[in-house]
N, C-alpha and C. Protein backbone atom coordinates (compact mmCIF):
# COMPACT_ATOMS: atom_id res chain seq x y z
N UNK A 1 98.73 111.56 79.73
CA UNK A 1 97.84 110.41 79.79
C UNK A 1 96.46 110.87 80.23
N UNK A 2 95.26 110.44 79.80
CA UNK A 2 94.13 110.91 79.86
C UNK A 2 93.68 109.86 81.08
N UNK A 3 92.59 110.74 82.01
CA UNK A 3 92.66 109.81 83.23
C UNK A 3 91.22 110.28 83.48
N UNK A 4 90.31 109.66 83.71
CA UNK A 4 89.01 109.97 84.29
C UNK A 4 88.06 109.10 85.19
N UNK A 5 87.19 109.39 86.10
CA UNK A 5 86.57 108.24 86.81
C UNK A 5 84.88 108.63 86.52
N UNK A 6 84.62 108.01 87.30
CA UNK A 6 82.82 108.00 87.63
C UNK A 6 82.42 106.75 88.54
N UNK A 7 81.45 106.96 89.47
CA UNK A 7 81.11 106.08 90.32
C UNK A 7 79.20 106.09 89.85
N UNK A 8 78.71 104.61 89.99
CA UNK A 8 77.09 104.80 89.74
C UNK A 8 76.59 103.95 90.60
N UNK A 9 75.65 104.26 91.60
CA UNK A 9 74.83 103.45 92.31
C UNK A 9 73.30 103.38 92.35
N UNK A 10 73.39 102.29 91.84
CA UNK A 10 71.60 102.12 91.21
C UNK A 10 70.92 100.85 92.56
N UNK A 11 69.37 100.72 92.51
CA UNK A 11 68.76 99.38 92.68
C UNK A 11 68.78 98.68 92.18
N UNK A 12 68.81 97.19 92.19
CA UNK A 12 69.20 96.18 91.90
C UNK A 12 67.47 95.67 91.15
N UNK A 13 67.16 96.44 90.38
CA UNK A 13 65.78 96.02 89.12
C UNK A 13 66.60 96.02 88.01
N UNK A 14 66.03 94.98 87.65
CA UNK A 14 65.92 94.87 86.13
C UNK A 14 65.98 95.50 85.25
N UNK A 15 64.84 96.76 85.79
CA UNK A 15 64.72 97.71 84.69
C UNK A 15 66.19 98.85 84.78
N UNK A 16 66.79 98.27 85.76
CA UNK A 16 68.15 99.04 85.61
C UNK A 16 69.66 98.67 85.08
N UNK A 17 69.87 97.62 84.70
CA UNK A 17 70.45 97.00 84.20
C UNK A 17 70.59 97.86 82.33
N UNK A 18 69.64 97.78 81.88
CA UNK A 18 69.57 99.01 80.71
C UNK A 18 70.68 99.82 80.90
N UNK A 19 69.93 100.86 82.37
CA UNK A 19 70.36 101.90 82.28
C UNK A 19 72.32 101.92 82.82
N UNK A 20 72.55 101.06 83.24
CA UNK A 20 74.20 100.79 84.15
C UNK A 20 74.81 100.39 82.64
N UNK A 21 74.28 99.89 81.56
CA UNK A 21 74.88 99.41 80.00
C UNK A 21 75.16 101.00 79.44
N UNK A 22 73.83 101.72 79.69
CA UNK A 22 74.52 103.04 78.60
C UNK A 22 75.23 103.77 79.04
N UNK A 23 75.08 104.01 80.60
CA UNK A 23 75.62 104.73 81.33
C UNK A 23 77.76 104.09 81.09
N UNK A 24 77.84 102.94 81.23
CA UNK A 24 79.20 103.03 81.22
C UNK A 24 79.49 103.31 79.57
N UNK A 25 78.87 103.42 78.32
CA UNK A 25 78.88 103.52 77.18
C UNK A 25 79.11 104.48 76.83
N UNK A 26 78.17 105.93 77.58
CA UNK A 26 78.35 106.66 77.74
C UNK A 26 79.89 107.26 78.31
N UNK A 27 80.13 107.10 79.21
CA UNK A 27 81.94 107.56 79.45
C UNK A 27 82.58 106.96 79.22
N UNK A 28 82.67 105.59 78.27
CA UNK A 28 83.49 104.85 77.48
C UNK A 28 84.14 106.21 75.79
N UNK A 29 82.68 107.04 76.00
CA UNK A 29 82.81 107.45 74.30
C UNK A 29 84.15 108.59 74.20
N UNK A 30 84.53 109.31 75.52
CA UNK A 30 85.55 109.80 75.52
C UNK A 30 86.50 109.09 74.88
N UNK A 31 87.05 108.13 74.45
CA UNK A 31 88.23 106.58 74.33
C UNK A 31 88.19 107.15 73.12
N UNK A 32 86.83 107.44 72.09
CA UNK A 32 86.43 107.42 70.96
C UNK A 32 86.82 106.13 70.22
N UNK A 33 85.71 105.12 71.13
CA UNK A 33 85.86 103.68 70.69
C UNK A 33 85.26 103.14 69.60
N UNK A 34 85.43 102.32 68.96
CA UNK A 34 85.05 101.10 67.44
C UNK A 34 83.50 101.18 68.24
N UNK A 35 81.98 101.01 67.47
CA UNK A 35 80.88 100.11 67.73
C UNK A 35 81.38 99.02 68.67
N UNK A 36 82.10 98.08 68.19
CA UNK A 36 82.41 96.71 68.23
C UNK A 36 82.75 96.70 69.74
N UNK A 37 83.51 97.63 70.45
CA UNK A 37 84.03 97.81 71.70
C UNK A 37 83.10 98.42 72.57
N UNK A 38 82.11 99.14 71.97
CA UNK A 38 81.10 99.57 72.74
C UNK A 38 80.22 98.70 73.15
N UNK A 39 79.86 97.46 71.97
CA UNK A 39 78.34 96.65 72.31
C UNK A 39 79.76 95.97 73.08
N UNK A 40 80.70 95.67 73.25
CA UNK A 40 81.57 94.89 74.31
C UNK A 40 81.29 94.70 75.31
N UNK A 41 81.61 95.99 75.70
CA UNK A 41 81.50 96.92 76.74
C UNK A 41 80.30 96.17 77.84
N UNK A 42 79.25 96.87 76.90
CA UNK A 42 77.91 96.97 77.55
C UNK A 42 77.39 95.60 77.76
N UNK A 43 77.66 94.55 76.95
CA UNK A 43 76.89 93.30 76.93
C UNK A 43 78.35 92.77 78.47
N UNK A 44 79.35 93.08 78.54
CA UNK A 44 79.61 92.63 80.04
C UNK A 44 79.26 93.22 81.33
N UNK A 45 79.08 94.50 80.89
CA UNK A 45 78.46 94.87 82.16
C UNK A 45 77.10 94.48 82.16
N UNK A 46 76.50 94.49 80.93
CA UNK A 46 75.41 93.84 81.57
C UNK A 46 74.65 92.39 82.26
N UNK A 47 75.80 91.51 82.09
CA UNK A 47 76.06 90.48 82.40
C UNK A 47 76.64 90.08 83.65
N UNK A 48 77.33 91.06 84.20
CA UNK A 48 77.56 91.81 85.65
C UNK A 48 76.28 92.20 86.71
N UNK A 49 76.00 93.04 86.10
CA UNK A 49 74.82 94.04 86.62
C UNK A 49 73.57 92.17 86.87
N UNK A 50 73.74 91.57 86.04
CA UNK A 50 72.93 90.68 86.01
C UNK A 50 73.30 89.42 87.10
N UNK A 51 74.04 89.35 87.03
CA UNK A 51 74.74 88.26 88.04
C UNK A 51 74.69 88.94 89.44
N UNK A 52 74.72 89.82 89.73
CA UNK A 52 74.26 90.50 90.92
C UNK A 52 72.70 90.63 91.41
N UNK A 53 72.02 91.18 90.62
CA UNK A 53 70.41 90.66 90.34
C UNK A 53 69.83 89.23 90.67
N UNK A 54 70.49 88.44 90.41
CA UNK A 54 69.53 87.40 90.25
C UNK A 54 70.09 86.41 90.97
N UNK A 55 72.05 86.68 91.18
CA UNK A 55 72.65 85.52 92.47
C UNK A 55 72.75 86.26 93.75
N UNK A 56 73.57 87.61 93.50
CA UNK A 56 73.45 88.30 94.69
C UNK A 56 72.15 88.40 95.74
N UNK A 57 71.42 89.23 95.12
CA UNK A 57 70.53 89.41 95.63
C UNK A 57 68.99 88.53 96.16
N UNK A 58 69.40 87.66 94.83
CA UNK A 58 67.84 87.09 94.58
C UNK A 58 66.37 87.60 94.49
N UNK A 59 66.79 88.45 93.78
CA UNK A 59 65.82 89.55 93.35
C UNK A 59 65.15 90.39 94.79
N UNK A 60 66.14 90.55 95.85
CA UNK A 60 65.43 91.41 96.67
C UNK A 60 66.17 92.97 95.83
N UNK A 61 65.70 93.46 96.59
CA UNK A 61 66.09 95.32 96.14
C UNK A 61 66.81 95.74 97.06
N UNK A 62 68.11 96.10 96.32
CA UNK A 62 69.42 95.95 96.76
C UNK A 62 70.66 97.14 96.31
N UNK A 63 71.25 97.46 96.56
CA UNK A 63 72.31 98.60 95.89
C UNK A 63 73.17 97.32 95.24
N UNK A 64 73.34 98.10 93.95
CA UNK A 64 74.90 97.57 93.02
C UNK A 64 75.42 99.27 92.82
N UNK A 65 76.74 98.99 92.40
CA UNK A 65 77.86 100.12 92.66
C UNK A 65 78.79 99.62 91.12
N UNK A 66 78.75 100.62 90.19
CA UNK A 66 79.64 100.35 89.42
C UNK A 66 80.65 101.66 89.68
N UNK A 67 81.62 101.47 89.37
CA UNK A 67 82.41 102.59 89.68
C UNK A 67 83.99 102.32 88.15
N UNK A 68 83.98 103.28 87.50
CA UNK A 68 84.85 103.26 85.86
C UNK A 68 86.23 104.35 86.18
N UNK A 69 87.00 104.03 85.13
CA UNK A 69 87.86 104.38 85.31
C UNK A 69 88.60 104.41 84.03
N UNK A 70 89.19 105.75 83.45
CA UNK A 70 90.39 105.30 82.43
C UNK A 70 91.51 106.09 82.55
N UNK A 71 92.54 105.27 82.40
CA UNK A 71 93.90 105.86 82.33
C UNK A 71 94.33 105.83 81.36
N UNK A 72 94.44 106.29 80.30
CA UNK A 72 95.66 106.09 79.29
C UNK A 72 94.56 105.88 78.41
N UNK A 73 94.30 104.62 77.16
CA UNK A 73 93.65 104.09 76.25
C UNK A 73 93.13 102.51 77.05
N UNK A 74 92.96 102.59 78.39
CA UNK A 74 92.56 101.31 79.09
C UNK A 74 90.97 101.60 79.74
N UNK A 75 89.62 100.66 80.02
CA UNK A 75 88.42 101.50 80.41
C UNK A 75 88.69 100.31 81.54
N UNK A 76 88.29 101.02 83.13
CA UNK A 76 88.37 99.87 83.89
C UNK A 76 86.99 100.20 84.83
N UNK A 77 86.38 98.53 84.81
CA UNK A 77 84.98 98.73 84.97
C UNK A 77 84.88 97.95 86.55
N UNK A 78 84.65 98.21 87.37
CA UNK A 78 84.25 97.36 88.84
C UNK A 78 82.67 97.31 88.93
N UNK A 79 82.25 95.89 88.49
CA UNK A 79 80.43 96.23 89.30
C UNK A 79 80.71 95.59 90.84
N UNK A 80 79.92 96.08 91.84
CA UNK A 80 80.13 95.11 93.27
C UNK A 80 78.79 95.52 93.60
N UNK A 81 78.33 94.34 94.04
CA UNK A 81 77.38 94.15 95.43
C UNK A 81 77.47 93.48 96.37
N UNK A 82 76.87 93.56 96.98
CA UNK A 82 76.79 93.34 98.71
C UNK A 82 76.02 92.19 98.88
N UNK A 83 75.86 91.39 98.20
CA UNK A 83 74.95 89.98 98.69
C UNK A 83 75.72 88.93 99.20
N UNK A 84 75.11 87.94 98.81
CA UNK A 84 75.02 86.62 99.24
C UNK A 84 76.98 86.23 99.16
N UNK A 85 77.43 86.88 97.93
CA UNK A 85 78.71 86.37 97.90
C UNK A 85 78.89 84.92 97.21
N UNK A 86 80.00 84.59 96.68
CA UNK A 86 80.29 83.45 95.79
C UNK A 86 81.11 82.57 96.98
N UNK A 87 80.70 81.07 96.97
CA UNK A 87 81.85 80.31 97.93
C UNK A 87 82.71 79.46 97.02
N UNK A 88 83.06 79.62 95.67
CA UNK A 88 83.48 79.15 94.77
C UNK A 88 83.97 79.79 93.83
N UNK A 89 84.76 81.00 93.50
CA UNK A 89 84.61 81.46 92.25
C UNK A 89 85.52 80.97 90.98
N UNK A 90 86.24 80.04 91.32
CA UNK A 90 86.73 79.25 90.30
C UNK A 90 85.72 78.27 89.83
N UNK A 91 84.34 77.71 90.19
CA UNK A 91 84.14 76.70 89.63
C UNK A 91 82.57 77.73 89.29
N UNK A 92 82.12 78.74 89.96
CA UNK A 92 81.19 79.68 89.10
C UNK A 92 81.79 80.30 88.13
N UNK A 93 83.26 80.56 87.30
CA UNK A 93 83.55 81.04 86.62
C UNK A 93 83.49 79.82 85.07
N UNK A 94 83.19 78.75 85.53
CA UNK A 94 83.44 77.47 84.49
C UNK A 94 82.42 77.72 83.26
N UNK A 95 82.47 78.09 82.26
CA UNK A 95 81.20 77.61 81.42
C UNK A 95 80.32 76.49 82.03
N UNK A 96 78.96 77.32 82.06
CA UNK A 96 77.77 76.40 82.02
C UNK A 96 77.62 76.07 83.73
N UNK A 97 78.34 76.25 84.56
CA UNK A 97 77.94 76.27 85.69
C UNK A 97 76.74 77.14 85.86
N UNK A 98 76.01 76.51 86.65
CA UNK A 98 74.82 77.42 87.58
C UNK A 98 73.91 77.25 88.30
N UNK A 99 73.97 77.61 89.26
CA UNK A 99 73.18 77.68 90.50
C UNK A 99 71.38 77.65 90.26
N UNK A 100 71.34 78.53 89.04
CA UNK A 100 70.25 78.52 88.45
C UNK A 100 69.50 78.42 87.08
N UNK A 101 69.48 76.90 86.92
CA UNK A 101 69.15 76.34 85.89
C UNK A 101 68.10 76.84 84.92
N UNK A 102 67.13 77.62 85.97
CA UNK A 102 65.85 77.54 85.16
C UNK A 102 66.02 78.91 84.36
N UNK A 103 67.02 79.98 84.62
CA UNK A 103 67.15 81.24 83.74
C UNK A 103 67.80 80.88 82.56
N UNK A 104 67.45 81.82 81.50
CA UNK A 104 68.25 81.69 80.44
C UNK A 104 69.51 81.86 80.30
N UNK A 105 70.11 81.36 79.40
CA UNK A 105 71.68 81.51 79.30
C UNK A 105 72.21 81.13 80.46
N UNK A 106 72.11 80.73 81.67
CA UNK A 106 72.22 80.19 82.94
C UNK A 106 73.78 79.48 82.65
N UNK A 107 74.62 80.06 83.43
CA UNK A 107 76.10 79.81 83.21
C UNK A 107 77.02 80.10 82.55
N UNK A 108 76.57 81.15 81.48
CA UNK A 108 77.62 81.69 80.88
C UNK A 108 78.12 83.41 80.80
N UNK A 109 77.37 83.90 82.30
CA UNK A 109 77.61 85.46 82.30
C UNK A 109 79.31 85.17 82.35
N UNK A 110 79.79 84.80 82.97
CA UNK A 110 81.37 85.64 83.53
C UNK A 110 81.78 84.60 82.34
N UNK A 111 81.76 83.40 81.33
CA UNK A 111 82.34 83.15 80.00
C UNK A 111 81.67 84.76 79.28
N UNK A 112 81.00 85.22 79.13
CA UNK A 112 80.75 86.23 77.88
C UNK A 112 81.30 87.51 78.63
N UNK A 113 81.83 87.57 79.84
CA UNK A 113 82.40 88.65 80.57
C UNK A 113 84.12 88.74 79.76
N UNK A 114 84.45 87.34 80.02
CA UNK A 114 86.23 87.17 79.68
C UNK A 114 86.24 86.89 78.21
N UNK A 115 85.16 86.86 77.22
CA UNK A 115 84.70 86.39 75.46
C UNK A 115 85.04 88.31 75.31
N UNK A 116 84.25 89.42 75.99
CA UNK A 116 84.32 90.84 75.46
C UNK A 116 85.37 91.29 76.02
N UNK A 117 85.83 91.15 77.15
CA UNK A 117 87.07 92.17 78.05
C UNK A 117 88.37 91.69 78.25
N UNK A 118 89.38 92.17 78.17
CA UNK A 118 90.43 92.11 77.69
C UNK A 118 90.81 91.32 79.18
N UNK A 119 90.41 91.89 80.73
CA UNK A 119 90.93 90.81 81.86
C UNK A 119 89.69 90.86 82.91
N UNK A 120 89.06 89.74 83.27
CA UNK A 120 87.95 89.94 84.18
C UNK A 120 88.56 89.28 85.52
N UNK A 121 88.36 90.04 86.71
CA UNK A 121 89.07 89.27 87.99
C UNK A 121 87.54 89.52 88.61
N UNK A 122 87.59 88.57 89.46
CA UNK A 122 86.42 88.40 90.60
C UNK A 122 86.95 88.05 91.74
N UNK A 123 86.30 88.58 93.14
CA UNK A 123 86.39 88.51 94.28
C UNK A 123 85.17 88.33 95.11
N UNK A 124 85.66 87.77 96.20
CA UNK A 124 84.00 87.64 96.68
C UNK A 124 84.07 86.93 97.98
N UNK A 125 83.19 87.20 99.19
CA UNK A 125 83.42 86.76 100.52
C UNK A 125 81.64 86.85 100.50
N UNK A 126 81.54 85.20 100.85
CA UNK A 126 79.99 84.88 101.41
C UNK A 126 79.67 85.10 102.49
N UNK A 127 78.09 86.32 102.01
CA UNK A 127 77.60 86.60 103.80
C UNK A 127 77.91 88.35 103.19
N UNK A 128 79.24 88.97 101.80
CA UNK A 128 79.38 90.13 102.06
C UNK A 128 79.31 90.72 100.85
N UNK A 129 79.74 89.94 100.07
CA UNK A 129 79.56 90.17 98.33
C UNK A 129 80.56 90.06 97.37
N UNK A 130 80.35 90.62 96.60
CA UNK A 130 81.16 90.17 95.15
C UNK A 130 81.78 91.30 94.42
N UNK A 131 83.05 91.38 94.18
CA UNK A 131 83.16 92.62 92.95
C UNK A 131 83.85 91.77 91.82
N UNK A 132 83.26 92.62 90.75
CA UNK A 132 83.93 92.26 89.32
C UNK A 132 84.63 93.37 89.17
N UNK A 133 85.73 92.85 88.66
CA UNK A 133 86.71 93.89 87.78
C UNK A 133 87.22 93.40 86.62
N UNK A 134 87.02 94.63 85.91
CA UNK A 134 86.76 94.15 84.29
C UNK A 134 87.65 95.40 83.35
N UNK A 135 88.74 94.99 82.57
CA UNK A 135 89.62 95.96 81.41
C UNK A 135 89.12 96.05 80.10
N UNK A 136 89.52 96.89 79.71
CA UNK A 136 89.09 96.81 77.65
C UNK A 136 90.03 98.09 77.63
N UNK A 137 91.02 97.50 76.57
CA UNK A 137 92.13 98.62 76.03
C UNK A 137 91.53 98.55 74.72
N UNK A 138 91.18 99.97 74.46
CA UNK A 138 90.41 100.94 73.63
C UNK A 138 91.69 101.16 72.40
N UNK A 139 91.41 100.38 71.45
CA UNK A 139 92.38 100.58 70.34
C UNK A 139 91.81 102.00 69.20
N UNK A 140 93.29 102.31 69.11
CA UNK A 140 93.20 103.82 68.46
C UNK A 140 94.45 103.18 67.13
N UNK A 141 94.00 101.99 66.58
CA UNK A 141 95.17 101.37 65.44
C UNK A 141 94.50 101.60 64.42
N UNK A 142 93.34 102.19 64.34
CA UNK A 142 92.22 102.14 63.08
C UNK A 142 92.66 103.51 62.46
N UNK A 143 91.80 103.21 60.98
CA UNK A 143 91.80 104.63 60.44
C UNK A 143 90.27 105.65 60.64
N UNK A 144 90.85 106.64 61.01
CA UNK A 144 89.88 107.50 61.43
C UNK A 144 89.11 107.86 60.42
């Protein structure tokens, strides 16, 4: 069984959010995954990486921590930060909920998190922060 990790800890800018998308894309390509599983991939973490940015933190400058993982044909993705924390995460997980109306797409990161990844769990204690954990089993049913 093929087994590998990586841990990444960036600031919590904007302009890094990019870079936390290629970066897990990047050690996704070992899987030797479909396109289709790659823009997956990346559009949840970046939707992660983003929800930390802008609820966590509130745009102060901040550490996020992604840390990957694969065992077998499975990619397992944790983003966590250390902010503010969720006091709800069943009813922030609802389509269209949000705290913050005036951003775009406002309420549907963790719907387009569980729309690309095969299982998204969230945790979270207010006052300490939040982790996402996120699967995608990397299908090898195609023809090469």
């Amino acid at each position: 069984m093929q087994q590998n990790q990586m841990k990444l800890e960036f600031d919590s800018r904007s302009c890094n959010e990019g870079f936390a998308r290629v970066a897990v894309a990047a050690f996704m390509t070992q899987l030797n995954p479909t396109l289709e599983e790659v823009a997956d991939v990346k559009t949840a973490v970046s939707e992660a990486v983003t929800n930390a940015i802008i609820h966590a933190y509130e745009g102060k400058v901040r550490t996020i921590v992604i840390s990957c993982r694969i065992e077998g044909e499975e990619l397992y993705v944790e983003v966590q930060d250390f902010g503010r924390g969720i006091p709800d995460v069943a009813l922030a997980m609802q389509p269209l909920y949000t705290t913050k109306a005036e951003c775009d797409r406002a309420g549907m990161g963790f719907a387009f998190m569980e729309a690309f990844m095969d299982h998204v769990e969230v945790t979270s204690v207010p006052g300490e922060g939040t982790q996402v954990r996120m699967t995608k089993r990397i299908s090898h049913d195609r023809e090469e």
